[in-house]
N, C-alpha and C. Protein backbone atom coordinates (compact mmCIF):
# COMPACT_ATOMS: atom_id res chain seq x y z
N UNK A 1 -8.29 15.12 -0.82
CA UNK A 1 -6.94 15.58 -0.50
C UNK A 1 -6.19 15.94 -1.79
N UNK A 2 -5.11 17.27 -2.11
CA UNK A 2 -4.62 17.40 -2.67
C UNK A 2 -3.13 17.11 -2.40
N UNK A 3 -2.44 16.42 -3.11
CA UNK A 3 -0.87 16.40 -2.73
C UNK A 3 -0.43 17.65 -3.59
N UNK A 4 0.38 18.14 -3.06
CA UNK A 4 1.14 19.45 -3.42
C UNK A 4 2.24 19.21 -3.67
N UNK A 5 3.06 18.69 -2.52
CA UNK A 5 4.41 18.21 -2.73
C UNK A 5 4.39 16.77 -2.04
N UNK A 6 6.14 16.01 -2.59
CA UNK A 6 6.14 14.80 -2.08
C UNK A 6 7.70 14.20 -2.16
N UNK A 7 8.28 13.84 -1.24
CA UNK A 7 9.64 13.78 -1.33
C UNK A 7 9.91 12.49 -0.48
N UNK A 8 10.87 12.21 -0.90
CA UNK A 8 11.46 10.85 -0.40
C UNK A 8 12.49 11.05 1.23
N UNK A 9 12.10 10.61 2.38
CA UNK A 9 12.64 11.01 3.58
C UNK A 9 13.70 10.30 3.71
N UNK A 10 13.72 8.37 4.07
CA UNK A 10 14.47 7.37 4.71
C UNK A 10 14.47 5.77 3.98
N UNK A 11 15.31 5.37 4.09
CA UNK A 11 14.83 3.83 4.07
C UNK A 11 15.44 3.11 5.34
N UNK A 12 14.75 2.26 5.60
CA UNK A 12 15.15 1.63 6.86
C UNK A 12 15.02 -0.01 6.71
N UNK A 13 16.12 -0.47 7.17
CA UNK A 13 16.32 -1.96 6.80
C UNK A 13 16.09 -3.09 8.10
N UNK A 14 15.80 -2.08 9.62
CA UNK A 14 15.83 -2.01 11.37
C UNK A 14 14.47 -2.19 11.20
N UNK A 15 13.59 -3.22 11.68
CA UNK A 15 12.29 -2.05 12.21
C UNK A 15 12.84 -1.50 13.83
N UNK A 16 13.64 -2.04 14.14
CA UNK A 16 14.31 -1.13 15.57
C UNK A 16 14.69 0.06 15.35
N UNK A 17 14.75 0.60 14.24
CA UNK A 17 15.73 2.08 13.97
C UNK A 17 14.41 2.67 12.91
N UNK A 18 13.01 2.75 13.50
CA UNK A 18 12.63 3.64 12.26
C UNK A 18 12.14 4.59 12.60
N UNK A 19 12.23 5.46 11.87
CA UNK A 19 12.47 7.24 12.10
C UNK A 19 11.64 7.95 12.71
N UNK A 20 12.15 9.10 13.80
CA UNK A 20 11.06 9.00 14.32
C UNK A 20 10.02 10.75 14.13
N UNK A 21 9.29 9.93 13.67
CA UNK A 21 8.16 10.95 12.56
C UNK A 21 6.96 11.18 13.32
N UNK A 22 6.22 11.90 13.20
CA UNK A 22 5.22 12.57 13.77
C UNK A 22 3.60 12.80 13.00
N UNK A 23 3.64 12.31 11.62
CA UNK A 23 2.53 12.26 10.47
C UNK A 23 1.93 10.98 10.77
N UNK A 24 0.69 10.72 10.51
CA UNK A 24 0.26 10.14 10.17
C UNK A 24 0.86 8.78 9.40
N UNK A 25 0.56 7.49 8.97
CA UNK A 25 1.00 7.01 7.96
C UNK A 25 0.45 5.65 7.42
N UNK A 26 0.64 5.85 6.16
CA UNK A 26 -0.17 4.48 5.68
C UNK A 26 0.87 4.25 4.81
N UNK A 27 0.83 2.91 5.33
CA UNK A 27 1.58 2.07 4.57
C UNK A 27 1.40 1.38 3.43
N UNK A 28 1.79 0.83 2.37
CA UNK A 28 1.53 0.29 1.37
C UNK A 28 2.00 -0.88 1.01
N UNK A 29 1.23 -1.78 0.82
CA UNK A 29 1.55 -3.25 0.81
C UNK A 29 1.26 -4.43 -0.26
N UNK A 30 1.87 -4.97 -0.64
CA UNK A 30 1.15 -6.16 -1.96
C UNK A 30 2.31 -6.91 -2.49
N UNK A 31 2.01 -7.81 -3.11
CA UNK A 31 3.32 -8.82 -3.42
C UNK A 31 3.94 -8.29 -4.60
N UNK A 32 4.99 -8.64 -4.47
CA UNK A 32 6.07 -8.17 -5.46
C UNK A 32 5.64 -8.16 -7.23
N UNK A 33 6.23 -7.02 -7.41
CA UNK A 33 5.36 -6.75 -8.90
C UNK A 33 4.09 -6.43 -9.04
N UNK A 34 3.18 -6.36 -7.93
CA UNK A 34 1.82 -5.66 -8.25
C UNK A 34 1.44 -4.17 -8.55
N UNK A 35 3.01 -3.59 -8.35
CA UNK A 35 3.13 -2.07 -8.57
C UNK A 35 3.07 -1.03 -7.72
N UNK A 36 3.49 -1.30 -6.43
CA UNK A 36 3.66 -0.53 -5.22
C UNK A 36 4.34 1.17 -5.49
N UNK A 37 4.85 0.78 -6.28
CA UNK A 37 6.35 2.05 -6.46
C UNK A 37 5.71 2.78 -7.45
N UNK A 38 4.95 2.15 -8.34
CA UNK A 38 3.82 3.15 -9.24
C UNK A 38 2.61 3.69 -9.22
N UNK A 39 1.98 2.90 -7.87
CA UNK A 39 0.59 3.41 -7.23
C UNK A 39 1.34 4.68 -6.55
N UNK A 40 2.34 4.61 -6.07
CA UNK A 40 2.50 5.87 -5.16
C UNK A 40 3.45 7.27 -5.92
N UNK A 41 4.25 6.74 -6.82
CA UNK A 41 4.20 7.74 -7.72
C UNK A 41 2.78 8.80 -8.53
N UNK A 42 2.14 7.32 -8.51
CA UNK A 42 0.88 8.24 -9.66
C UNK A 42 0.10 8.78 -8.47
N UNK A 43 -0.11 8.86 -7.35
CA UNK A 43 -0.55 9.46 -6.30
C UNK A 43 -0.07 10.72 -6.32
N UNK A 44 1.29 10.99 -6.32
CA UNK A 44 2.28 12.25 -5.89
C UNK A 44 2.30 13.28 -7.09
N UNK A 45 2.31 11.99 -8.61
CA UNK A 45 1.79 12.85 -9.42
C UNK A 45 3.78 13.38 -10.07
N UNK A 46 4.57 12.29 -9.50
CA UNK A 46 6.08 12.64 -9.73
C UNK A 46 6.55 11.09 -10.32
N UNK A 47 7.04 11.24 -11.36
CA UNK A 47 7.46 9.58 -12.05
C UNK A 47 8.43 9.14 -10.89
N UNK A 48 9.03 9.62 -10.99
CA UNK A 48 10.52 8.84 -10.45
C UNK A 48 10.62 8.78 -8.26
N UNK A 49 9.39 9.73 -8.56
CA UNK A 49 9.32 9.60 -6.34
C UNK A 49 9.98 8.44 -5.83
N UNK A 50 9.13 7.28 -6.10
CA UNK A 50 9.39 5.91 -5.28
C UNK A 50 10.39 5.36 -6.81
N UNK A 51 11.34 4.38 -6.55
CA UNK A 51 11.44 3.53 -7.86
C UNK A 51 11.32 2.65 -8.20
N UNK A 52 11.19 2.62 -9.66
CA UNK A 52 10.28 1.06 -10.01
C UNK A 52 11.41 0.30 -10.57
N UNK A 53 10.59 -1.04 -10.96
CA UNK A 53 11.63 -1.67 -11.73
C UNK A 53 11.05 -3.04 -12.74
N UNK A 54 10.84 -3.54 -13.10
CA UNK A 54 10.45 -4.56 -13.94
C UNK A 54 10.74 -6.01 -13.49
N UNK A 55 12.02 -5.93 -12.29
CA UNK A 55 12.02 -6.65 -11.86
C UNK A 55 11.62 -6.87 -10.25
N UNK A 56 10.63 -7.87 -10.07
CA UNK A 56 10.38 -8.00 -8.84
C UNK A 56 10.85 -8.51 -7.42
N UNK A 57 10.75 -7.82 -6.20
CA UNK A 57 11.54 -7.54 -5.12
C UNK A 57 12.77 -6.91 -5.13
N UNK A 58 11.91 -5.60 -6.20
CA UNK A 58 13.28 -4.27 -5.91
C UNK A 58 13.41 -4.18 -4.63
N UNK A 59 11.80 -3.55 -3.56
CA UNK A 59 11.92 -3.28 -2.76
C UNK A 59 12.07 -3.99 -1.35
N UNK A 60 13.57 -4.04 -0.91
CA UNK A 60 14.11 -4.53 0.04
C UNK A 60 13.58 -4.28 1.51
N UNK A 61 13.46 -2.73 1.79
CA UNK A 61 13.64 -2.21 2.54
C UNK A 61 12.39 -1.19 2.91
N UNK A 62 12.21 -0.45 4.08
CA UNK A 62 11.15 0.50 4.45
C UNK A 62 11.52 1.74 3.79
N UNK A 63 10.55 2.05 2.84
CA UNK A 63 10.94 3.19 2.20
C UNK A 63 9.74 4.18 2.37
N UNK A 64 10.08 5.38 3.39
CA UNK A 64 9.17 6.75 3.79
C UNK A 64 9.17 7.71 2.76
N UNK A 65 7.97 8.32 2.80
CA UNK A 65 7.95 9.45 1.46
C UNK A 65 6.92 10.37 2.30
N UNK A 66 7.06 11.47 2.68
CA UNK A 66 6.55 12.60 3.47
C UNK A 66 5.77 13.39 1.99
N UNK A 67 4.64 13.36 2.19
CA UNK A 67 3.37 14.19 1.68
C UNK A 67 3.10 15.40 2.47
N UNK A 68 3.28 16.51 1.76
CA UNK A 68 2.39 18.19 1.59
C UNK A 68 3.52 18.46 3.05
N UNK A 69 4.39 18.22 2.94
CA UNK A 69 5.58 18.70 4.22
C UNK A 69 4.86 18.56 5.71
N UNK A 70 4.81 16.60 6.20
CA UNK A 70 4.19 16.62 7.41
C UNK A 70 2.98 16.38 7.36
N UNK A 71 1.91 16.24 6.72
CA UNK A 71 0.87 15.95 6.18
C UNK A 71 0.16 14.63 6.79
N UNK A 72 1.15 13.87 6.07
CA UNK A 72 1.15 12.39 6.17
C UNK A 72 2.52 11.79 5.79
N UNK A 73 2.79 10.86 5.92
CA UNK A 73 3.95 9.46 5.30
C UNK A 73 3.69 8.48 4.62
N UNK A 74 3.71 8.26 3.84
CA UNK A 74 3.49 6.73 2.42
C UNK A 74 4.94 5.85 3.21
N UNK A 75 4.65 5.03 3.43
CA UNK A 75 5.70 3.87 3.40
C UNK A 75 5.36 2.57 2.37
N UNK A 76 6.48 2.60 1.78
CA UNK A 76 6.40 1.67 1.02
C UNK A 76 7.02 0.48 1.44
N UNK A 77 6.14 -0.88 1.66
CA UNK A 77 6.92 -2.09 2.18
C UNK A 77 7.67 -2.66 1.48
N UNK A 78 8.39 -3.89 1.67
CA UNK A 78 8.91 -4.65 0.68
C UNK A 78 7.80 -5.56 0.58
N UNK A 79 7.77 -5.52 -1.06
CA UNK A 79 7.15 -6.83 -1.73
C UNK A 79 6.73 -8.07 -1.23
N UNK A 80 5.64 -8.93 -0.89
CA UNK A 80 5.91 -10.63 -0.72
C UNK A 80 5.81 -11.36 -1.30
N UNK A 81 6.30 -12.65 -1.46
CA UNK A 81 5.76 -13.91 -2.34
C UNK A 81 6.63 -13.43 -3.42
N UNK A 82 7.88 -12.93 -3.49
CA UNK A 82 9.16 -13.12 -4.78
C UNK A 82 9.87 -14.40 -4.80
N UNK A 83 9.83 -14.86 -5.86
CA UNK A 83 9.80 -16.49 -5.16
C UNK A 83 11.86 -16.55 -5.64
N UNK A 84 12.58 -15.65 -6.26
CA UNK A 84 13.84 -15.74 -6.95
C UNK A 84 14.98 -15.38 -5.58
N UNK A 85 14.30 -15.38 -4.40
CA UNK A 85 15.36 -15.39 -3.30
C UNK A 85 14.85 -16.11 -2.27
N UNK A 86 16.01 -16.43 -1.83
CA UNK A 86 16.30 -17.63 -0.58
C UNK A 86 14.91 -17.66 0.68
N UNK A 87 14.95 -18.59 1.19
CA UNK A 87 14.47 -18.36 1.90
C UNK A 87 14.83 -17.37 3.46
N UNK A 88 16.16 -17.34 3.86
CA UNK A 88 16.02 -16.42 4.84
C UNK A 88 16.16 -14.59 4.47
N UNK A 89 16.41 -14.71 3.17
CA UNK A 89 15.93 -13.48 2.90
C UNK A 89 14.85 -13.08 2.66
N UNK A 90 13.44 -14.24 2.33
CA UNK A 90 11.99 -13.95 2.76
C UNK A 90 11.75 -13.57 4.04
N UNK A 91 12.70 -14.65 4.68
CA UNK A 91 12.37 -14.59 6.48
C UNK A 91 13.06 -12.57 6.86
N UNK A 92 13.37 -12.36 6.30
CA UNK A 92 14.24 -11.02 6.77
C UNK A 92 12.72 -9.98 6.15
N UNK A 93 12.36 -10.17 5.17
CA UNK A 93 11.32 -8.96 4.17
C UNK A 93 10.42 -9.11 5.40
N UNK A 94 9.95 -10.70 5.48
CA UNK A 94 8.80 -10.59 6.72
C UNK A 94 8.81 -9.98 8.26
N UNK A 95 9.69 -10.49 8.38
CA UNK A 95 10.52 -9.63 10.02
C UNK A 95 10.22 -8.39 9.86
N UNK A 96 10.82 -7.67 9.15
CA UNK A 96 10.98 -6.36 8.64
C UNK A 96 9.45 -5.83 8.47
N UNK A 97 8.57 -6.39 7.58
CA UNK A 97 7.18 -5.84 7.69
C UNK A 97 6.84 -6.41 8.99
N UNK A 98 6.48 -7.14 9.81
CA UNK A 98 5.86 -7.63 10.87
C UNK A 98 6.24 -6.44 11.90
N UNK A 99 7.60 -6.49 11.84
CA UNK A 99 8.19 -5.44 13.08
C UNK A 99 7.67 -4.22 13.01
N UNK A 100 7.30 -3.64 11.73
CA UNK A 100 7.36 -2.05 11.36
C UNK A 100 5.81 -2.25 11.73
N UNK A 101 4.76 -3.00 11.50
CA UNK A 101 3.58 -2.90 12.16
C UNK A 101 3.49 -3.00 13.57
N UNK A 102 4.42 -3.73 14.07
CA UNK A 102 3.92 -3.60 15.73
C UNK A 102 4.73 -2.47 16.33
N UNK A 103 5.69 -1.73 15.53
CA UNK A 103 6.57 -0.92 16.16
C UNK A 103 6.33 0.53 16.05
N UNK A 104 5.40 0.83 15.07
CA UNK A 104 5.55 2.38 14.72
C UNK A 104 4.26 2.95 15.40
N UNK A 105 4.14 3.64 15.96
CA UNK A 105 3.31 4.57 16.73
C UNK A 105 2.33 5.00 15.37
N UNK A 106 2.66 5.64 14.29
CA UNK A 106 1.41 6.60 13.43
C UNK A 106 0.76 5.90 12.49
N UNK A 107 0.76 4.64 12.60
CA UNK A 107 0.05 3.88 11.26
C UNK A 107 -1.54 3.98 11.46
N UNK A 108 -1.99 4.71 10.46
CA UNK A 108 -3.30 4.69 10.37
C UNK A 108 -4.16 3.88 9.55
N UNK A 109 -3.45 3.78 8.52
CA UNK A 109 -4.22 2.30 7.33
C UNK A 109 -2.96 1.77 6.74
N UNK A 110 -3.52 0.47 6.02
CA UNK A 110 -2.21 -0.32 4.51
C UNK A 110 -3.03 -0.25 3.94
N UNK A 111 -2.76 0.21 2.84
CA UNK A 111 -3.25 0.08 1.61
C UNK A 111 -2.64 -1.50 0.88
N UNK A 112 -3.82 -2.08 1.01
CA UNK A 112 -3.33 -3.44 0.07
C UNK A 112 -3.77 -3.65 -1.22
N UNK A 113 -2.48 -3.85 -1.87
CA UNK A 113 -2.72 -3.82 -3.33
C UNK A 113 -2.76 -5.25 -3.98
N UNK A 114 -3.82 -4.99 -4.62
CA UNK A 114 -3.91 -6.94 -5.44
C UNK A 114 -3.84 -6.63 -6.88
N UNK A 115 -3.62 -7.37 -7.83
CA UNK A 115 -3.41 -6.82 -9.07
C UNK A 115 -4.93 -7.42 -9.46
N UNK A 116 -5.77 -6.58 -10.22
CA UNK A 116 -6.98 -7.01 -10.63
C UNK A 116 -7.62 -7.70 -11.63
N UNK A 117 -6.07 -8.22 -12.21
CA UNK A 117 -6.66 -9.38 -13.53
C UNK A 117 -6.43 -10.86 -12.89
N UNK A 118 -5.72 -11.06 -11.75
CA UNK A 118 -5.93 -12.57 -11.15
C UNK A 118 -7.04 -12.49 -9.75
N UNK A 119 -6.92 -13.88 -9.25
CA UNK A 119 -7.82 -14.13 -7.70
C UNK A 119 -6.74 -13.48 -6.96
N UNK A 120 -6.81 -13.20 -5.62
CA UNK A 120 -5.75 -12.84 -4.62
C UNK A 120 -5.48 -14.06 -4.20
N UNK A 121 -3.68 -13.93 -4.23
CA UNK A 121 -3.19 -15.15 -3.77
C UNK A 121 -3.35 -15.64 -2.14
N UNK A 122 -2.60 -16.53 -2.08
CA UNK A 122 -2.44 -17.46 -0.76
C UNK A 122 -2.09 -15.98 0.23
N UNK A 123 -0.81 -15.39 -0.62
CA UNK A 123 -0.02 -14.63 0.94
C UNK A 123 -1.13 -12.99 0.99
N UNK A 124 -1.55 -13.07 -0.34
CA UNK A 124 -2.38 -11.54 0.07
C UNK A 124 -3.78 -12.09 0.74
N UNK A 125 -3.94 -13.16 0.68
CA UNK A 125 -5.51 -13.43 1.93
C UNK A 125 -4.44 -13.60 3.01
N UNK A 126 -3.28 -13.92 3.05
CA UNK A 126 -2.63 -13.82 4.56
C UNK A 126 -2.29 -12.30 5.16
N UNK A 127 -1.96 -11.72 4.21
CA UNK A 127 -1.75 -9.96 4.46
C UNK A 127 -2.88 -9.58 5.75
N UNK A 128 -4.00 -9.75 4.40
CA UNK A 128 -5.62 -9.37 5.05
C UNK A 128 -5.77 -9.76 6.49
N UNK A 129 -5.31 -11.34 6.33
CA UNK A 129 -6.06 -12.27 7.70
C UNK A 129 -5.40 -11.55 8.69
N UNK A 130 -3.96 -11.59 8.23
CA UNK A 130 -3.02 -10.96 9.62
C UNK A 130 -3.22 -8.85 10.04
N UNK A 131 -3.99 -8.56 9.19
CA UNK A 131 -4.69 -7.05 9.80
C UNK A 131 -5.67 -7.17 10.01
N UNK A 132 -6.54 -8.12 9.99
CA UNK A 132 -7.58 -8.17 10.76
C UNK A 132 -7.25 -9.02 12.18
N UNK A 133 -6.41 -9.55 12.30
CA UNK A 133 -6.11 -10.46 13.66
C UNK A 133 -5.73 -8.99 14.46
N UNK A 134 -4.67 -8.58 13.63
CA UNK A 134 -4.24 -7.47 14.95
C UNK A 134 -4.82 -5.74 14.28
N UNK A 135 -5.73 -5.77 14.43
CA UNK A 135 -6.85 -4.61 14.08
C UNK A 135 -6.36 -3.75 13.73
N UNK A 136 -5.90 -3.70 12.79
CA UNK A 136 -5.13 -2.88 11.71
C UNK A 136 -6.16 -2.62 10.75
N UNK A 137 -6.28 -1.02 10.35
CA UNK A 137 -7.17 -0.94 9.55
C UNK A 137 -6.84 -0.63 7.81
N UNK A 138 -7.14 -1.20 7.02
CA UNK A 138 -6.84 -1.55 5.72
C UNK A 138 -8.09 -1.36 4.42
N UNK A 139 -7.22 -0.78 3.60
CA UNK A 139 -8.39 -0.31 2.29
C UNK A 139 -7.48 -1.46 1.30
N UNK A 140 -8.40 -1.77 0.74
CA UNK A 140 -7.81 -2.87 -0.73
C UNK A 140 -7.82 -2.01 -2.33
N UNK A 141 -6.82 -1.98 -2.41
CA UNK A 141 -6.57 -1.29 -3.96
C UNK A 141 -6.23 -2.08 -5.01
N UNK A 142 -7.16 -2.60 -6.09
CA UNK A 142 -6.95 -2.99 -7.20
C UNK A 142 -5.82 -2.28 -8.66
N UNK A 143 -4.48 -2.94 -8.65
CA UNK A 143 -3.92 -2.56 -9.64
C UNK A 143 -4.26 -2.77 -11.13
N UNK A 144 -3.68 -2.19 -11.84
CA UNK A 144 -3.56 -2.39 -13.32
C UNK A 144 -5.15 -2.58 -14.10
N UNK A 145 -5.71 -1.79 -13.75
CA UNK A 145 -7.09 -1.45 -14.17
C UNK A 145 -7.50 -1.46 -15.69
N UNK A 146 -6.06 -0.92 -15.93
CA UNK A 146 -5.97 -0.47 -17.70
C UNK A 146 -5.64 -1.94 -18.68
N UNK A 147 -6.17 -2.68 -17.51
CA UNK A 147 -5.65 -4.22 -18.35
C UNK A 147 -6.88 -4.86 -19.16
N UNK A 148 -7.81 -4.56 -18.15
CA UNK A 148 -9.18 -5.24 -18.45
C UNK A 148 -10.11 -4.17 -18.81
N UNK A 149 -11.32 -4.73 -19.33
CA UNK A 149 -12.69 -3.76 -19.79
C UNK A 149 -13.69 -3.91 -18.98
N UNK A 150 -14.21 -2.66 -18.95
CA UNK A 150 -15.34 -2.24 -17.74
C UNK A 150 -16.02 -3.24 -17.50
N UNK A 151 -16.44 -4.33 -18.35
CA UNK A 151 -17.22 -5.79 -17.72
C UNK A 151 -15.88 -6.38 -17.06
N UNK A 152 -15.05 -6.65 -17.38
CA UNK A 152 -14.08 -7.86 -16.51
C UNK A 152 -13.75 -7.05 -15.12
N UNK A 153 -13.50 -5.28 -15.22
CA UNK A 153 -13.16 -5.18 -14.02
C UNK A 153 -14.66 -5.37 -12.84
N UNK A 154 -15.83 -5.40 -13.49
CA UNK A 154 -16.74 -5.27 -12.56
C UNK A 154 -16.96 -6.89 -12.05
N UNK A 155 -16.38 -7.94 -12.82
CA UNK A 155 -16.19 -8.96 -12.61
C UNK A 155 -15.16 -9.50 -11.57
N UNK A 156 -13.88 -9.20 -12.10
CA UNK A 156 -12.96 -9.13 -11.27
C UNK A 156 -12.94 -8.60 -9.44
N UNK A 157 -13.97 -7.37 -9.89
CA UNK A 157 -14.11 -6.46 -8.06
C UNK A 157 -15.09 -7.59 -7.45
N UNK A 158 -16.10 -8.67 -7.93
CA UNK A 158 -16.78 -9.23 -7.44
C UNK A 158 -16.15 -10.49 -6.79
N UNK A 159 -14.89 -10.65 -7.70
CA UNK A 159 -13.93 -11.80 -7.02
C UNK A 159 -12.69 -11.73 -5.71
N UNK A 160 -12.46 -10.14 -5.76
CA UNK A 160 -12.10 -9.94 -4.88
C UNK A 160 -12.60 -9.91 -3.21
N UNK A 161 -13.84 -9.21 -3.96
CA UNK A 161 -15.06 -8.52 -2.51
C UNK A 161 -14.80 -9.54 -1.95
N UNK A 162 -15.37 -11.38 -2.75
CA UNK A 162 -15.78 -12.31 -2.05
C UNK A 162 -14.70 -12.80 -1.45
N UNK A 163 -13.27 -12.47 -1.46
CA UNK A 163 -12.19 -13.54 -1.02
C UNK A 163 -11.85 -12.91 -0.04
N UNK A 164 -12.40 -11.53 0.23
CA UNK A 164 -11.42 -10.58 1.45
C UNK A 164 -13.16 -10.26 2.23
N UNK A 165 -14.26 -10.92 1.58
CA UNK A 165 -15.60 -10.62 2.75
C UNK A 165 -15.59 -9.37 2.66
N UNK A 166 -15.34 -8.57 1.79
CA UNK A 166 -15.91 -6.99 1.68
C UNK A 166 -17.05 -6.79 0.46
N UNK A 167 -17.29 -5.51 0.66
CA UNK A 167 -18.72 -5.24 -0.24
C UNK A 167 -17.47 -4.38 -1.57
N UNK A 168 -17.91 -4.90 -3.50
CA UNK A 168 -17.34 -4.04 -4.09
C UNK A 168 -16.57 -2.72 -4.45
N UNK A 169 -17.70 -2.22 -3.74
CA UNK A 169 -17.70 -0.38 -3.30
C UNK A 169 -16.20 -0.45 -2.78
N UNK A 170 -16.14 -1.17 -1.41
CA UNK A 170 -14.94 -1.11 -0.78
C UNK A 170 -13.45 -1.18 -1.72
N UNK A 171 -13.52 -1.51 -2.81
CA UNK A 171 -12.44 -1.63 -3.63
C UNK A 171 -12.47 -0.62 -4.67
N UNK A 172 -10.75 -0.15 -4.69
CA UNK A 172 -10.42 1.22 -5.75
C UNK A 172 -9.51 0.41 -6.44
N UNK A 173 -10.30 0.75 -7.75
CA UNK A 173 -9.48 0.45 -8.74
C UNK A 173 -8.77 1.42 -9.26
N UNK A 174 -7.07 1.13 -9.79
CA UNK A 174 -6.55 2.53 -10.34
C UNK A 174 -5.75 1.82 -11.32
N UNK A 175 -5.15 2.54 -12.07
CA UNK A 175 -4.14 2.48 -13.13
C UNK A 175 -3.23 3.22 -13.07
N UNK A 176 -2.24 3.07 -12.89
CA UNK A 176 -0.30 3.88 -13.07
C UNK A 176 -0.21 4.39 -14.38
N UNK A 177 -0.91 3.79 -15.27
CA UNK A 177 -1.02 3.66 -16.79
C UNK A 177 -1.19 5.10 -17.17
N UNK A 178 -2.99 4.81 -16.80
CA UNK A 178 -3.77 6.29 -17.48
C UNK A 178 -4.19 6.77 -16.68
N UNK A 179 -3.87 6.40 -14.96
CA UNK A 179 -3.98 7.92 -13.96
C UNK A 179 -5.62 7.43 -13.50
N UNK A 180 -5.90 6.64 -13.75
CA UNK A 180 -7.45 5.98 -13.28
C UNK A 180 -7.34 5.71 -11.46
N UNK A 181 -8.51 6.73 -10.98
CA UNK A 181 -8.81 5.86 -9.70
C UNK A 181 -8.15 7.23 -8.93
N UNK A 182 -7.16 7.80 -8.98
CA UNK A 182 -6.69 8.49 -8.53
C UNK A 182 -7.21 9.64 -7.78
N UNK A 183 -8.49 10.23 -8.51
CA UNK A 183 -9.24 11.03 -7.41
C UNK A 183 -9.90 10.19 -5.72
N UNK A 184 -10.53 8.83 -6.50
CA UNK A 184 -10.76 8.07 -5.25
C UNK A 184 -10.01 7.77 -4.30
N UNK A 185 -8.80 7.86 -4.69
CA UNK A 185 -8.25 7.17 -3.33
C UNK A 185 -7.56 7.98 -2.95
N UNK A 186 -7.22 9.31 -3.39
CA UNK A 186 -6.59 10.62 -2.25
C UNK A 186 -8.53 10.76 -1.54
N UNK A 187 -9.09 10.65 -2.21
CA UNK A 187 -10.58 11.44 -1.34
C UNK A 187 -10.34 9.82 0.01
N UNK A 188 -10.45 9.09 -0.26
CA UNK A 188 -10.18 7.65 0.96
C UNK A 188 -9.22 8.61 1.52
N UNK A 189 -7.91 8.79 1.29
CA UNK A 189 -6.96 9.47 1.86
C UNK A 189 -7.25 10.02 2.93
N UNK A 190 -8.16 11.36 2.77
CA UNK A 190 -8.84 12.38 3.27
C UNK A 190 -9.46 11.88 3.94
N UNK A 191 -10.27 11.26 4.06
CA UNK A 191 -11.33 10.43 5.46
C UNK A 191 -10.86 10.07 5.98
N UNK A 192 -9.58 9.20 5.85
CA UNK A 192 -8.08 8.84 7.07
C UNK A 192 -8.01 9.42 7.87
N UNK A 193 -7.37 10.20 7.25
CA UNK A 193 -6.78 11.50 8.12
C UNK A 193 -7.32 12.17 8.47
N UNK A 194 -9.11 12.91 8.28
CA UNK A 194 -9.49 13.60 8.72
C UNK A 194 -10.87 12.56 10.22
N UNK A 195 -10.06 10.92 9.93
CA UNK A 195 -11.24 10.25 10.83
C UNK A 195 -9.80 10.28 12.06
N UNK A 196 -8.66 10.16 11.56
CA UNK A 196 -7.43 9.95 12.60
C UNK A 196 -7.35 11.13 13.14
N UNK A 197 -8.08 12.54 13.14
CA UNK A 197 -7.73 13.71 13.17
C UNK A 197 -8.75 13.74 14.56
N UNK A 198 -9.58 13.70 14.30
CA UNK A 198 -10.88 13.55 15.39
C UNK A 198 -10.80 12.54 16.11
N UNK A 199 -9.91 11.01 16.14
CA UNK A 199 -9.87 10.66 17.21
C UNK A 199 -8.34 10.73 18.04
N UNK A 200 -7.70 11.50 17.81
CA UNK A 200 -6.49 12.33 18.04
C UNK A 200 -6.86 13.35 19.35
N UNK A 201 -8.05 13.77 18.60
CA UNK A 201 -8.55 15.02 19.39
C UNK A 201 -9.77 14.88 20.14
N UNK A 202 -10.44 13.97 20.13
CA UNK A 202 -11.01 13.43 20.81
C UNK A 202 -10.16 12.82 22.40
């Protein structure tokens, strides 16, 4: 897949009020600070698309970004596991993601992002557990690639495979950094959408 263009649509704070769109969409998911807002910039190939911040649980809210005009939709979730706010404002981030999965008609994958120099925590094997309970289909994306060297990341993908029961292969590693990974996972992209396309039409 090529992105061409990429623009920022909505944010939505309701999962009762979310927009009602007609693309495809994968959502994007991982705990706060693993770099959500920069995997999907360096996707679009535009710095400032989604925004980042240094500090973690910028993202509050459901934030849509419409690819190649209609194409598809990137939603960006809010963050989990920010441990610097209350608890019913965790209880609100979770509501908010829980709802937007059982509520939106076009979700085709989450992209779950783990950062690839630690194990995946407690709440990202809960991410996983809870899309595989309700058959949600999900690709795992390794962040910050540009941290480690070609032995630690091949190390690292072996620690992941084993905690989420997938085979290596299954994991893309990328970097925001130096643009790493980035052909792989628009080509994943493309098999999405072109496997959601055929059973659409089917």
């Amino acid at each position: 897949m090529k992105i061409k263009n990429a623009k920022f649509i909505t944010s939505v704070a309701d999962y009762n009020k979310l927009p009602a769109l007609n693309a495809p969409e994968i959502a994007v998911a991982g705990k706060s600070n693993v770099g959500k807002s920069s995997f999907i910039n360096m996707l679009a190939n535009i710095n400032r698309l989604a925004k980042t911040s240094s500090t973690p649980g910028r993202t509050r809210l459901l934030n849509y970004f419409d690819i190649n005009n209609g194409e598809l939709t990137l939603v960006d979730l809010p963050g989990y596991g920010f441990a610097k706010v209350n608890d019913s404002e965790k209880e609100k981030w979770s509501e908010l993601i829980e709802g937007y999965f059982a509520k939106t008609p076009n979700l085709v994958n989450v992209f779950v992002l783990v950062d690839i120099r630690h194990e995946p925590t407690a709440l990202d094997r809960q991410m996983v557990a809870y899309l595989h309970h309700y058959n949600i289909p999900f690709t795992l994306i390794a962040t910050k690639g540009d941290k480690l060297s070609k032995a630690q990341i091949q190390r690292q993908k072996s620690v992941i495979a084993k905690t989420f029961a997938v085979t290596a292969s299954n994991i893309y590693v990328t970097s925001a950094l130096n643009k790493s990974g980035v052909a792989d996972v628009l080509e994943r992209i493309e098999n999405i959408l072109l496997a959601n396309k055929e059973t659409v039409e089917f």
